[in-house]
PDB file of N, CA and C in Angstrom:
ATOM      1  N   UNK A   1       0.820  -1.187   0.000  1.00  0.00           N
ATOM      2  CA  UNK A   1       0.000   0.000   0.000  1.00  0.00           C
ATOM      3  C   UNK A   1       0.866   1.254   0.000  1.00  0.00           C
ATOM      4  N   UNK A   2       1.674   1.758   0.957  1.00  0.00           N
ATOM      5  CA  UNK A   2       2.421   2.398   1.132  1.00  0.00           C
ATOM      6  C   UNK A   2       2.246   3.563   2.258  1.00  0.00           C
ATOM      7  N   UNK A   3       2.300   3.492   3.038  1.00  0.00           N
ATOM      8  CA  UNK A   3       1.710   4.531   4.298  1.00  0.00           C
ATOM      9  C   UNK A   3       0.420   5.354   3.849  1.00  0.00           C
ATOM     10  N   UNK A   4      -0.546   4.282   4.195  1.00  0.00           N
ATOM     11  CA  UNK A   4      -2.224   4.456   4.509  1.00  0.00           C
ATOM     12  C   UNK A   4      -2.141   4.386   5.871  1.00  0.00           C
ATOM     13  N   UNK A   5      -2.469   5.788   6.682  1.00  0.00           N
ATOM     14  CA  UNK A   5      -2.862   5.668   7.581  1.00  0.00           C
ATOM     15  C   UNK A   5      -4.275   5.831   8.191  1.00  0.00           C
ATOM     16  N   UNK A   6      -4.914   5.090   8.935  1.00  0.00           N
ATOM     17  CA  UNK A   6      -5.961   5.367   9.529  1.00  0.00           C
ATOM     18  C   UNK A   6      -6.818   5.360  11.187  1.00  0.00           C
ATOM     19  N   UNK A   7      -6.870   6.464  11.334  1.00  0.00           N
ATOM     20  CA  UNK A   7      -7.235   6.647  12.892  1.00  0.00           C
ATOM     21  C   UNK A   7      -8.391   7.167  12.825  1.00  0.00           C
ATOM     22  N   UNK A   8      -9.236   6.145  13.716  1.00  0.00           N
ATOM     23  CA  UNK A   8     -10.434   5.197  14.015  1.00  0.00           C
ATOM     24  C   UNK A   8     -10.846   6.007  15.598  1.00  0.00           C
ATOM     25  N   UNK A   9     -11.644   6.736  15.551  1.00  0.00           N
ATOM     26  CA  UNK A   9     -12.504   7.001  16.610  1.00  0.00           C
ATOM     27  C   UNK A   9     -13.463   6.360  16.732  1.00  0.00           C
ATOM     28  N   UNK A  10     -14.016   5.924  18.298  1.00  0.00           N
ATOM     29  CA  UNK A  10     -15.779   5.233  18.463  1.00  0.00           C
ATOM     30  C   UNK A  10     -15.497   5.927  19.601  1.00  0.00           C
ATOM     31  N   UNK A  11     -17.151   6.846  18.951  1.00  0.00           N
ATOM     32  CA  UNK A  11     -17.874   7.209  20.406  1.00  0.00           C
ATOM     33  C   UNK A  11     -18.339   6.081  21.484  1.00  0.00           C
ATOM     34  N   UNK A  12     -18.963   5.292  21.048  1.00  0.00           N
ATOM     35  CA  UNK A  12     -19.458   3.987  21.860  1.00  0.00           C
ATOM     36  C   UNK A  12     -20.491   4.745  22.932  1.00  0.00           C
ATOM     37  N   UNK A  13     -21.092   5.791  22.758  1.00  0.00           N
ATOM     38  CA  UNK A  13     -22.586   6.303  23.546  1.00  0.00           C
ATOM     39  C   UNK A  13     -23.274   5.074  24.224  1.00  0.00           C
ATOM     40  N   UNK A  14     -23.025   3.728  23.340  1.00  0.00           N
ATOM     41  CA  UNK A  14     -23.798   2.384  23.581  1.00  0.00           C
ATOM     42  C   UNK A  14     -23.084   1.977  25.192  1.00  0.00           C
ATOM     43  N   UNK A  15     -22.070   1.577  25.176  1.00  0.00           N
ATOM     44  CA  UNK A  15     -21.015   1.018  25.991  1.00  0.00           C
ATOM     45  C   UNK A  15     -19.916   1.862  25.591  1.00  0.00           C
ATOM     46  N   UNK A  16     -19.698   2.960  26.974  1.00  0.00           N
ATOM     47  CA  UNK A  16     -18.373   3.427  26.803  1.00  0.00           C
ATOM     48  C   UNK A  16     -17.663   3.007  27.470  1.00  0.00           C
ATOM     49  N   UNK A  17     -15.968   3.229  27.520  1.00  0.00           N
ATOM     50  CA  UNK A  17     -15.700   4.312  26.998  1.00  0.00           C
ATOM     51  C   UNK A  17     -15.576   4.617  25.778  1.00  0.00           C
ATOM     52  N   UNK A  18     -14.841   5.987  24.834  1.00  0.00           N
ATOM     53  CA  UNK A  18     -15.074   6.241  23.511  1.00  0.00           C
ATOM     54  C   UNK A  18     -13.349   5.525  23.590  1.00  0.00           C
ATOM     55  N   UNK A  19     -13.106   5.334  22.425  1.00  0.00           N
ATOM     56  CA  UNK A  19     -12.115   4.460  22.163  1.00  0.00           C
ATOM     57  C   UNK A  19     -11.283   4.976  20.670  1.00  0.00           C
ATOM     58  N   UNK A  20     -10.092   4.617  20.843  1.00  0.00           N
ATOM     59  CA  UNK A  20      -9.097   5.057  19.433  1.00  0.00           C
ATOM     60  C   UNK A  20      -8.303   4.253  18.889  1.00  0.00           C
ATOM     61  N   UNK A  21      -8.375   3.422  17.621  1.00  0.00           N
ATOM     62  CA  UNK A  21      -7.642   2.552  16.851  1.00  0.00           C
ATOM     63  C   UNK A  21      -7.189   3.376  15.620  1.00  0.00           C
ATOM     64  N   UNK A  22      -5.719   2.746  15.895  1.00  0.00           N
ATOM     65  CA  UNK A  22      -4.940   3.343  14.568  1.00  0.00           C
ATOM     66  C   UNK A  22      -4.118   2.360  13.660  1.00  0.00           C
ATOM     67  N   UNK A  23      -4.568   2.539  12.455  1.00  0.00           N
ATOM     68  CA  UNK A  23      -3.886   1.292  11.677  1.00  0.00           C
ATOM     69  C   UNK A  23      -3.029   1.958  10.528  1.00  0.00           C
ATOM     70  N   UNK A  24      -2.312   1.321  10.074  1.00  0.00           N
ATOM     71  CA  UNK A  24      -0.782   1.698   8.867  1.00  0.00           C
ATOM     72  C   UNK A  24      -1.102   0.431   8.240  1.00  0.00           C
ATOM     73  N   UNK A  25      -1.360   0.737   6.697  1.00  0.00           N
ATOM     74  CA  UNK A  25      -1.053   0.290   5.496  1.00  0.00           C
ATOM     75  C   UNK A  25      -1.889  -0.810   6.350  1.00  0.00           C
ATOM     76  N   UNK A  26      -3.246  -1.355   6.302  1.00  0.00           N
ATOM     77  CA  UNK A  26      -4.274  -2.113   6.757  1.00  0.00           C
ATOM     78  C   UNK A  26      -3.817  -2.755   7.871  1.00  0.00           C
ATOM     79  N   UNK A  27      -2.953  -2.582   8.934  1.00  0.00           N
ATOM     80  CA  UNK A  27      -2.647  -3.488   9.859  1.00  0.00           C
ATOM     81  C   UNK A  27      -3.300  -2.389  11.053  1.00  0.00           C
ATOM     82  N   UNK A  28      -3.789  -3.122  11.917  1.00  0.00           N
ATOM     83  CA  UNK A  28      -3.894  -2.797  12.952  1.00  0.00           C
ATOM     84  C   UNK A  28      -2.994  -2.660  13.533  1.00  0.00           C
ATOM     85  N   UNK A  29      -1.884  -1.477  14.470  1.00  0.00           N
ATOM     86  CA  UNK A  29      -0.875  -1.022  14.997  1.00  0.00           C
ATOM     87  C   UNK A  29      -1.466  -0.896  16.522  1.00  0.00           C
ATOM     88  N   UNK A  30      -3.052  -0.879  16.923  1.00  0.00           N
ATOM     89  CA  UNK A  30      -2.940  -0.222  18.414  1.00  0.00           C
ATOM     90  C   UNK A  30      -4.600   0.166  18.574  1.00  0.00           C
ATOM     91  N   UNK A  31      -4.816   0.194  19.880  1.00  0.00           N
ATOM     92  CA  UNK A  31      -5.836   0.939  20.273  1.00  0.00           C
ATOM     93  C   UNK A  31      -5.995   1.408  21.758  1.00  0.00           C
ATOM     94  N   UNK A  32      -6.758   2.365  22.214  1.00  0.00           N
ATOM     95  CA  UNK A  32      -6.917   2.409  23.511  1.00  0.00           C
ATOM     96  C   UNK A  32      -8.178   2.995  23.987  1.00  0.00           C
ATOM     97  N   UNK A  33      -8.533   2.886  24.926  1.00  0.00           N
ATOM     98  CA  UNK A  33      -9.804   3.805  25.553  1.00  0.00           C
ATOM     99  C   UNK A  33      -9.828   5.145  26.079  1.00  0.00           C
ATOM    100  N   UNK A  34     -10.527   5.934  26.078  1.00  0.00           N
ATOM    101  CA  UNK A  34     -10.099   7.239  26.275  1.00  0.00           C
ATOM    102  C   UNK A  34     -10.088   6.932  28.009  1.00  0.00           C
ATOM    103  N   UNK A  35      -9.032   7.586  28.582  1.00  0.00           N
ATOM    104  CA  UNK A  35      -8.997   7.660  30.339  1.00  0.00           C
ATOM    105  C   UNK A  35      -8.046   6.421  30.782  1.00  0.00           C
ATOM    106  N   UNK A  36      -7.302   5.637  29.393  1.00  0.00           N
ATOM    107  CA  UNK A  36      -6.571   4.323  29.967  1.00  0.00           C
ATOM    108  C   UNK A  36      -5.215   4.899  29.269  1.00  0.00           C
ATOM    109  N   UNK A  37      -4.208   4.569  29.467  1.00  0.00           N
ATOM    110  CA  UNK A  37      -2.682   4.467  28.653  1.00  0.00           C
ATOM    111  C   UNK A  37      -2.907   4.211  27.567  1.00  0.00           C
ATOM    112  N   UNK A  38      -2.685   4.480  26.739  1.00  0.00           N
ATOM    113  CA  UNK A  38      -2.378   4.122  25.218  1.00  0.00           C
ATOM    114  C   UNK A  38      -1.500   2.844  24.907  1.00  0.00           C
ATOM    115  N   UNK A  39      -0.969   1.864  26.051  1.00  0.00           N
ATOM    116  CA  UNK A  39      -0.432   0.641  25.430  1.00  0.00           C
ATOM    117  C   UNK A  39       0.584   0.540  24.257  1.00  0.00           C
ATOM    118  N   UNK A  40       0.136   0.034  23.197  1.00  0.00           N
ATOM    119  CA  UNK A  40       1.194  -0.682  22.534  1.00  0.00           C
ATOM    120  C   UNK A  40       1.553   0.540  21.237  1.00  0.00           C
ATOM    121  N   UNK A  41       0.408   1.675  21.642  1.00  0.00           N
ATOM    122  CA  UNK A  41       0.522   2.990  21.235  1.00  0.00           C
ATOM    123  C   UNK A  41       1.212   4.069  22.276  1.00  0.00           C
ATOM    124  N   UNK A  42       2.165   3.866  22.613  1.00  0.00           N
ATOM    125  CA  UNK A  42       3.133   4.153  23.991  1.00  0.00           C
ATOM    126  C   UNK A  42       3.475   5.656  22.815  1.00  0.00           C
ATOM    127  N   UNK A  43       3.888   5.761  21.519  1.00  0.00           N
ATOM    128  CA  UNK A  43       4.461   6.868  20.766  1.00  0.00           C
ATOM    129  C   UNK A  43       3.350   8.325  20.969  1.00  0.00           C
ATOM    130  N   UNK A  44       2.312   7.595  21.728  1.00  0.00           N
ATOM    131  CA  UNK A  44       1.447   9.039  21.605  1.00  0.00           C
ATOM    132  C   UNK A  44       1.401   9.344  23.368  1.00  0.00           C
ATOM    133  N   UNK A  45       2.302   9.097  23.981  1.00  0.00           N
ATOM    134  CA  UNK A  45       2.124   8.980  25.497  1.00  0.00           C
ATOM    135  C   UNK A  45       2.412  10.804  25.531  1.00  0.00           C
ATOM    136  N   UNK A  46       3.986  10.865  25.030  1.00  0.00           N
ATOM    137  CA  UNK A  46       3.924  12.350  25.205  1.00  0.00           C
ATOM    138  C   UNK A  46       3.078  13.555  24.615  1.00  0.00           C
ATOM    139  N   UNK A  47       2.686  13.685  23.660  1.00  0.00           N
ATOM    140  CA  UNK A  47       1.663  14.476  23.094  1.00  0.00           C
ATOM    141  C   UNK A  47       0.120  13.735  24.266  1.00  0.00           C
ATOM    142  N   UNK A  48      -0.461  13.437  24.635  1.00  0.00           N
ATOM    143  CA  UNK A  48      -1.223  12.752  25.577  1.00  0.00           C
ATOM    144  C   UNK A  48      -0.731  13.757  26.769  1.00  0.00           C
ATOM    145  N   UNK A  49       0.675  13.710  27.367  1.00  0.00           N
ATOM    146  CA  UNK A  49       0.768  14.348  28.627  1.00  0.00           C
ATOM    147  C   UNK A  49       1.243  15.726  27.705  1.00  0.00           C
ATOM    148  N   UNK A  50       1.343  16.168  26.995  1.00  0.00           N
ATOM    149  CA  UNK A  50       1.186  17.559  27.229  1.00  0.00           C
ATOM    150  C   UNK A  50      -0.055  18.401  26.745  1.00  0.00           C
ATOM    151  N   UNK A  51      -1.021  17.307  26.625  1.00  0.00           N
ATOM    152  CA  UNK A  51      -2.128  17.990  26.843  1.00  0.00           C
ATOM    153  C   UNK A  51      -2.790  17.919  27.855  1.00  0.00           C
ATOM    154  N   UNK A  52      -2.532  17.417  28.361  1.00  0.00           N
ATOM    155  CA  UNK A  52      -2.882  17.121  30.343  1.00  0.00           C
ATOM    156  C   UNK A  52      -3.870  16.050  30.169  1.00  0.00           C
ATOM    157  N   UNK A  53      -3.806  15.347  29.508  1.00  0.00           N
ATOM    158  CA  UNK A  53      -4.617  14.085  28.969  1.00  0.00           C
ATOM    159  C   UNK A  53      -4.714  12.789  29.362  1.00  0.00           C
ATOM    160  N   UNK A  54      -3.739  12.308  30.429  1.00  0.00           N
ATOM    161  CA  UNK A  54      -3.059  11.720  31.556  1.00  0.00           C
ATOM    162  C   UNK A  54      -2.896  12.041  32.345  1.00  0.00           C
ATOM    163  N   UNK A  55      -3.501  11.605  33.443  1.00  0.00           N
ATOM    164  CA  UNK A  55      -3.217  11.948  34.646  1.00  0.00           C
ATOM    165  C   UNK A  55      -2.170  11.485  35.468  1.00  0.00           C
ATOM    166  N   UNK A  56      -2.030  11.717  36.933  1.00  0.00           N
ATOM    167  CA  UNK A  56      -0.614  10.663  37.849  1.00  0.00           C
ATOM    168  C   UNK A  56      -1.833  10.248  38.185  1.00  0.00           C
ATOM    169  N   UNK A  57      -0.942   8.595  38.836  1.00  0.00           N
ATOM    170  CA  UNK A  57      -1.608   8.126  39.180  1.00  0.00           C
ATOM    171  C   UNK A  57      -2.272   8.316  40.447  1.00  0.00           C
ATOM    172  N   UNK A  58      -3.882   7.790  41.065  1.00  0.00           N
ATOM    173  CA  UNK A  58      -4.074   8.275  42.643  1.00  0.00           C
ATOM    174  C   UNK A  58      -3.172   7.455  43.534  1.00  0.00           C
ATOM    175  N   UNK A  59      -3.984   7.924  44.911  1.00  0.00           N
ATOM    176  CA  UNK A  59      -3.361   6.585  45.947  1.00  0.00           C
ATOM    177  C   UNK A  59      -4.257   5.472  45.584  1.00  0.00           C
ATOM    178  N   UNK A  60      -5.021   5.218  44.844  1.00  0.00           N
ATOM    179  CA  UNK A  60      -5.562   3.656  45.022  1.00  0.00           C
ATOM    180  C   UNK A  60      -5.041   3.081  43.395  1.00  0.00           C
ATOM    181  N   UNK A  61      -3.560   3.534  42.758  1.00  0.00           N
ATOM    182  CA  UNK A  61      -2.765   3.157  41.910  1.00  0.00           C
ATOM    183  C   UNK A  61      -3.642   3.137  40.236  1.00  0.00           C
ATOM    184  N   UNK A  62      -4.509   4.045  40.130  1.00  0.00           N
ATOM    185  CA  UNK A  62      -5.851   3.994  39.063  1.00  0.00           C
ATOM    186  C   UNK A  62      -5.306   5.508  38.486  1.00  0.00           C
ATOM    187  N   UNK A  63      -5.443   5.587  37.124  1.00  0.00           N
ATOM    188  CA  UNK A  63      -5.485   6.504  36.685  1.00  0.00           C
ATOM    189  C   UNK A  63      -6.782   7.147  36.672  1.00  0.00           C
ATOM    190  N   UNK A  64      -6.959   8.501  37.198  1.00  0.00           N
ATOM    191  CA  UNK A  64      -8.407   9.679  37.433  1.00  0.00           C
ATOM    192  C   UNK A  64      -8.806   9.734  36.502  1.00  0.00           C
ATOM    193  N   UNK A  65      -9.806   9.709  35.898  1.00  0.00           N
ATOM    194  CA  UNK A  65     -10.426  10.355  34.576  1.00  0.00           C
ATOM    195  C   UNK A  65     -10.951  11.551  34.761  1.00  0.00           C
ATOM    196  N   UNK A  66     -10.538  12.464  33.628  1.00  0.00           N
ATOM    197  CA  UNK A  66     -10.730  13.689  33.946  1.00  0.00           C
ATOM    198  C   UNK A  66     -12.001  14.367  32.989  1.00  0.00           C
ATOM    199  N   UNK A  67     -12.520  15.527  33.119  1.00  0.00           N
ATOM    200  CA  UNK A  67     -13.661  16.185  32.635  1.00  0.00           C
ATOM    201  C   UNK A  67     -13.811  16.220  31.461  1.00  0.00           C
ATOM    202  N   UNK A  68     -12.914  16.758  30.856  1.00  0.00           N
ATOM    203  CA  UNK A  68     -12.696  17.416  29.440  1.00  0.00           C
ATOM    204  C   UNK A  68     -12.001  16.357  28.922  1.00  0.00           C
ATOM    205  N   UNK A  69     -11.556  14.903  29.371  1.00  0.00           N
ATOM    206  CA  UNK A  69     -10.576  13.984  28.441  1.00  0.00           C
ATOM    207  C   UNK A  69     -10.677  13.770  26.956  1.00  0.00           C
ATOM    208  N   UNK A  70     -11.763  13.317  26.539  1.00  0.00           N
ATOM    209  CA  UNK A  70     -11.997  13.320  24.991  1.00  0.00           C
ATOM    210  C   UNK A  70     -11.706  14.760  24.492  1.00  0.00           C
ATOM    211  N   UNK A  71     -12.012  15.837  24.781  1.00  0.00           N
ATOM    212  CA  UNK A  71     -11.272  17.496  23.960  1.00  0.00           C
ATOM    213  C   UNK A  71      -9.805  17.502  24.319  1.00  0.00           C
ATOM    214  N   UNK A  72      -9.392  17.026  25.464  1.00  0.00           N
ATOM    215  CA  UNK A  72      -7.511  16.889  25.383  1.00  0.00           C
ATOM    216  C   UNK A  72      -7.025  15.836  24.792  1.00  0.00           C
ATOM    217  N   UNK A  73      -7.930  14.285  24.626  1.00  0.00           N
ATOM    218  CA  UNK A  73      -7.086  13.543  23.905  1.00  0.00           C
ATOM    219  C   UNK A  73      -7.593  13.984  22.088  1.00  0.00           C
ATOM    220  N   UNK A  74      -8.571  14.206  21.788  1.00  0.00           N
ATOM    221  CA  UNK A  74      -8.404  14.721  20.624  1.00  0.00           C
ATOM    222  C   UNK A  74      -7.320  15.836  19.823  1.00  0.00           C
ATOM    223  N   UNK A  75      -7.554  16.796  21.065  1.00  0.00           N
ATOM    224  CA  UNK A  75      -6.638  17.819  20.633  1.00  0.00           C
ATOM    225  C   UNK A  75      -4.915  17.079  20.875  1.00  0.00           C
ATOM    226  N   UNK A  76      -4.387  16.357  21.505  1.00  0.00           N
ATOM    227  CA  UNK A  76      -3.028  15.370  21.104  1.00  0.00           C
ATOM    228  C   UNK A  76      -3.288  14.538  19.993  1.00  0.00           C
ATOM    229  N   UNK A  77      -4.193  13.913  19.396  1.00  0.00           N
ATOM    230  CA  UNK A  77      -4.267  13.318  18.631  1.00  0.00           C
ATOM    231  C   UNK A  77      -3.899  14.253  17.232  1.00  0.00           C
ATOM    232  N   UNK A  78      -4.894  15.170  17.424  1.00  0.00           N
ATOM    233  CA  UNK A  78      -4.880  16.020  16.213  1.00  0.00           C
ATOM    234  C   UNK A  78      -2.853  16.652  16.276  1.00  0.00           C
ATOM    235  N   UNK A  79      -2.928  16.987  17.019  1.00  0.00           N
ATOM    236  CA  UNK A  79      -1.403  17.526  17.195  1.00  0.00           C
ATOM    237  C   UNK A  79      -0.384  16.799  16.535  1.00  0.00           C
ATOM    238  N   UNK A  80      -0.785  15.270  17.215  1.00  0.00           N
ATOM    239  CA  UNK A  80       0.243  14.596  17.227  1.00  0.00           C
ATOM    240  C   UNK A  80       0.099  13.958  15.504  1.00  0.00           C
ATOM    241  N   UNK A  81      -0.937  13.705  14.572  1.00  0.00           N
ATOM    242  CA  UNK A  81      -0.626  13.294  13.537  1.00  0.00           C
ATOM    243  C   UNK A  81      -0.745  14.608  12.570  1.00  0.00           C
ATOM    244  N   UNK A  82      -0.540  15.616  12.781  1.00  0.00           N
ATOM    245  CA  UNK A  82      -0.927  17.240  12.121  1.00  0.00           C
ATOM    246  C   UNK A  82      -2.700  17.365  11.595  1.00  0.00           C
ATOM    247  N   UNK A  83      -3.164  17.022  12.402  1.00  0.00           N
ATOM    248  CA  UNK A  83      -4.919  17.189  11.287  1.00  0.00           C
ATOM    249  C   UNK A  83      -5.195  18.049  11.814  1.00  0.00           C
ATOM    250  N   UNK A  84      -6.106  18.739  11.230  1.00  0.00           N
ATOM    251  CA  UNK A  84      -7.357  19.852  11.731  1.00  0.00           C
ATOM    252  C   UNK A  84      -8.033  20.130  10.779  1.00  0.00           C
ATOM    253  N   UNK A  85      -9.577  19.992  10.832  1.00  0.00           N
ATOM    254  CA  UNK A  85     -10.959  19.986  10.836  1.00  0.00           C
ATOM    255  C   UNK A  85     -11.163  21.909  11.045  1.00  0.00           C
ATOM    256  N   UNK A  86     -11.623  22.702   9.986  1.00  0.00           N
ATOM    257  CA  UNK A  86     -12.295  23.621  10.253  1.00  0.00           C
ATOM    258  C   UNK A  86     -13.304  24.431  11.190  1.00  0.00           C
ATOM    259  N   UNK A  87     -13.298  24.782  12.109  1.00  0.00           N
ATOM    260  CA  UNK A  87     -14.312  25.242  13.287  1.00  0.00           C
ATOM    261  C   UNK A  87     -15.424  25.227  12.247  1.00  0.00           C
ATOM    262  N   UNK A  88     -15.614  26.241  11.473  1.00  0.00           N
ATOM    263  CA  UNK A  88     -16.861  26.444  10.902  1.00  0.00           C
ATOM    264  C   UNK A  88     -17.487  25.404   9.954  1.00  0.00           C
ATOM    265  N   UNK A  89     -16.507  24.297   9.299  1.00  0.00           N
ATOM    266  CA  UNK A  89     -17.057  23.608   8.667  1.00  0.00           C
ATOM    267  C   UNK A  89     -17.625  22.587   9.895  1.00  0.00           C
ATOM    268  N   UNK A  90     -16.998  22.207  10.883  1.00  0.00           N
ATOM    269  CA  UNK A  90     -17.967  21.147  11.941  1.00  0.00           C
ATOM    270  C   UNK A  90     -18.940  21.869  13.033  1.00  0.00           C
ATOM    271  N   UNK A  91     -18.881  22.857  12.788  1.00  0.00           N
ATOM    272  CA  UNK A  91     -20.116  23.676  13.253  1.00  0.00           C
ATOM    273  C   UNK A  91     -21.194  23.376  12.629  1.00  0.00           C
ATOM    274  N   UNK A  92     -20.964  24.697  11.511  1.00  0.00           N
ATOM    275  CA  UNK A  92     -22.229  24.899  10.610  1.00  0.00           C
ATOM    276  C   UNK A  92     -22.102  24.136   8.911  1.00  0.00           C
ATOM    277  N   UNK A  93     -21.256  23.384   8.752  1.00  0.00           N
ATOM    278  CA  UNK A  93     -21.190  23.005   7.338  1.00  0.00           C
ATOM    279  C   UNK A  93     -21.169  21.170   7.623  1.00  0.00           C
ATOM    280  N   UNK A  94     -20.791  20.630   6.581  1.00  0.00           N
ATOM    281  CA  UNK A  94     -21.004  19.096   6.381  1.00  0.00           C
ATOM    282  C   UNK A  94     -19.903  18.202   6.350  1.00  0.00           C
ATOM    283  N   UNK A  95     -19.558  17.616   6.720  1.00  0.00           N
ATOM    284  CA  UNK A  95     -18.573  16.934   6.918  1.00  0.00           C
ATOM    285  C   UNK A  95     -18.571  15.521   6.464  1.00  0.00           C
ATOM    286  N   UNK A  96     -17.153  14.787   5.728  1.00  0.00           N
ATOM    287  CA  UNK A  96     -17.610  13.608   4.988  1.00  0.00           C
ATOM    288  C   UNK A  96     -17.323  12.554   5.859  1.00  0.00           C
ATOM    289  N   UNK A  97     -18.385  11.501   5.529  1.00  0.00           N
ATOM    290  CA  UNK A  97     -18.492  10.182   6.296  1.00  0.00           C
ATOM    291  C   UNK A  97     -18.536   9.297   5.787  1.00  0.00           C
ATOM    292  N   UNK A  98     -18.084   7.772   6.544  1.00  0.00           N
ATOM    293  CA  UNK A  98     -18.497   6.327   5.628  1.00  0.00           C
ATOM    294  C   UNK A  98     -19.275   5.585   6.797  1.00  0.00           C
ATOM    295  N   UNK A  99     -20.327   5.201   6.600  1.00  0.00           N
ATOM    296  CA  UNK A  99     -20.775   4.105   7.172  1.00  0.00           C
ATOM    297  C   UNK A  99     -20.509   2.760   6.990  1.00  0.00           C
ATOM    298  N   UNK A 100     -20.082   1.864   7.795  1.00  0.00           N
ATOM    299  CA  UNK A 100     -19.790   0.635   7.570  1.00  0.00           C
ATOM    300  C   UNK A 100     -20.181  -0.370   8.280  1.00  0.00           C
ATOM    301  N   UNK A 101     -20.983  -0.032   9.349  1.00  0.00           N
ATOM    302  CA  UNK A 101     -21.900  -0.774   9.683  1.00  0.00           C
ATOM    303  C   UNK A 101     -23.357  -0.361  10.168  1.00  0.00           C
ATOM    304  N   UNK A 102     -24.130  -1.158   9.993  1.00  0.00           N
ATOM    305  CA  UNK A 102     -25.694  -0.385  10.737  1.00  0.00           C
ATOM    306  C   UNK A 102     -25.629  -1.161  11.937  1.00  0.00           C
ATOM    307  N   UNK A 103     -24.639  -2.186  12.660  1.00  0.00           N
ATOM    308  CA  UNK A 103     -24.779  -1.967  14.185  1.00  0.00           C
ATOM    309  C   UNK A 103     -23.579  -2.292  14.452  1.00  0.00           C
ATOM    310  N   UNK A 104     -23.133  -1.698  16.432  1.00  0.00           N
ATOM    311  CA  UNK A 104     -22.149  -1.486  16.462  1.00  0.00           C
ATOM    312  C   UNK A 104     -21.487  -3.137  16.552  1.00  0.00           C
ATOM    313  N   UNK A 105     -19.995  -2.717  16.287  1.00  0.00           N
ATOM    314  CA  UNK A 105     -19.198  -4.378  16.025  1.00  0.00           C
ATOM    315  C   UNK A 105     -19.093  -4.777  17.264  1.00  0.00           C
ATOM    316  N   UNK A 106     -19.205  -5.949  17.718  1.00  0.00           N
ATOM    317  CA  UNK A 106     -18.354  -6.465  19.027  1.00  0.00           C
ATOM    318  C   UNK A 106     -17.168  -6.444  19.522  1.00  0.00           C
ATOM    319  N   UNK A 107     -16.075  -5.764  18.478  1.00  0.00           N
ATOM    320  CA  UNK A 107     -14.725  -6.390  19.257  1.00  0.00           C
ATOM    321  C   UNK A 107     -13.824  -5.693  17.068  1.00  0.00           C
ATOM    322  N   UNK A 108     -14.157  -4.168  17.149  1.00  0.00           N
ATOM    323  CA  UNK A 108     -13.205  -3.570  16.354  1.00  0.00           C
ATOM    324  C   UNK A 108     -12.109  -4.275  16.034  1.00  0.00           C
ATOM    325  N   UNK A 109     -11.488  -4.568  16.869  1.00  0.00           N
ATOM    326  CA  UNK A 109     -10.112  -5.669  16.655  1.00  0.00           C
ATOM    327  C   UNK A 109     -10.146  -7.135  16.251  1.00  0.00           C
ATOM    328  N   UNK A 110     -11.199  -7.779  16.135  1.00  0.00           N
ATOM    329  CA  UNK A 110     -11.390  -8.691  15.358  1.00  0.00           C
ATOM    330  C   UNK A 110     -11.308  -9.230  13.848  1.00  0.00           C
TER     331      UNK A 110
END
């Protein structure tokens, strides 16, 4: 293929949390939940903490989930692979989509 990249948001409104898979040239490379470590996607840890998108850990060894997490991990995401989306076009204008399923999958990584 040759560096196709694709990063995979789910809201999951159904069963959250909202969740982020990123794949290169059709392979699945990674995913994580918003409010957990990024795992085997460890390359987005720093853009993640400098958006305050990670927390330390508490005393009961759990990472906090914080208020605003999905607008700080988006905004590292966006940072971290250069994208940005127009204010006014995801406001007031249309934005392109694919549907690929009419219900949600069990297990994205399958």
């Amino acid at each position: 293929m040759g560096d196709l990249e694709v990063l995979h948001l789910t809201p999951k409104s159904y069963d959250p949390p909202k969740e982020f898979w990123y794949y290169r040239d059709g392979v699945t490379l990674g995913r994580f939940d918003f409010g957990e470590q990024p795992g085997e996607l460890e390359f987005l840890t720093p853009s993640l903490e400098a958006e305050g998108a990670l927390n330390v850990r508490g005393p009961n060894g759990l990472y906090a989930r914080i208020d605003d997490e999905a607008r700080k991990i988006l905004a590292a995401l966006e940072r971290h692979f250069g994208l940005s989306l127009p204010y006014e076009d995801v406001v007031h204008g249309t934005l392109p989509g694919v549907v690929t399923a009419m219900t949600p999958p069990e297990n994205l990584g399958d």
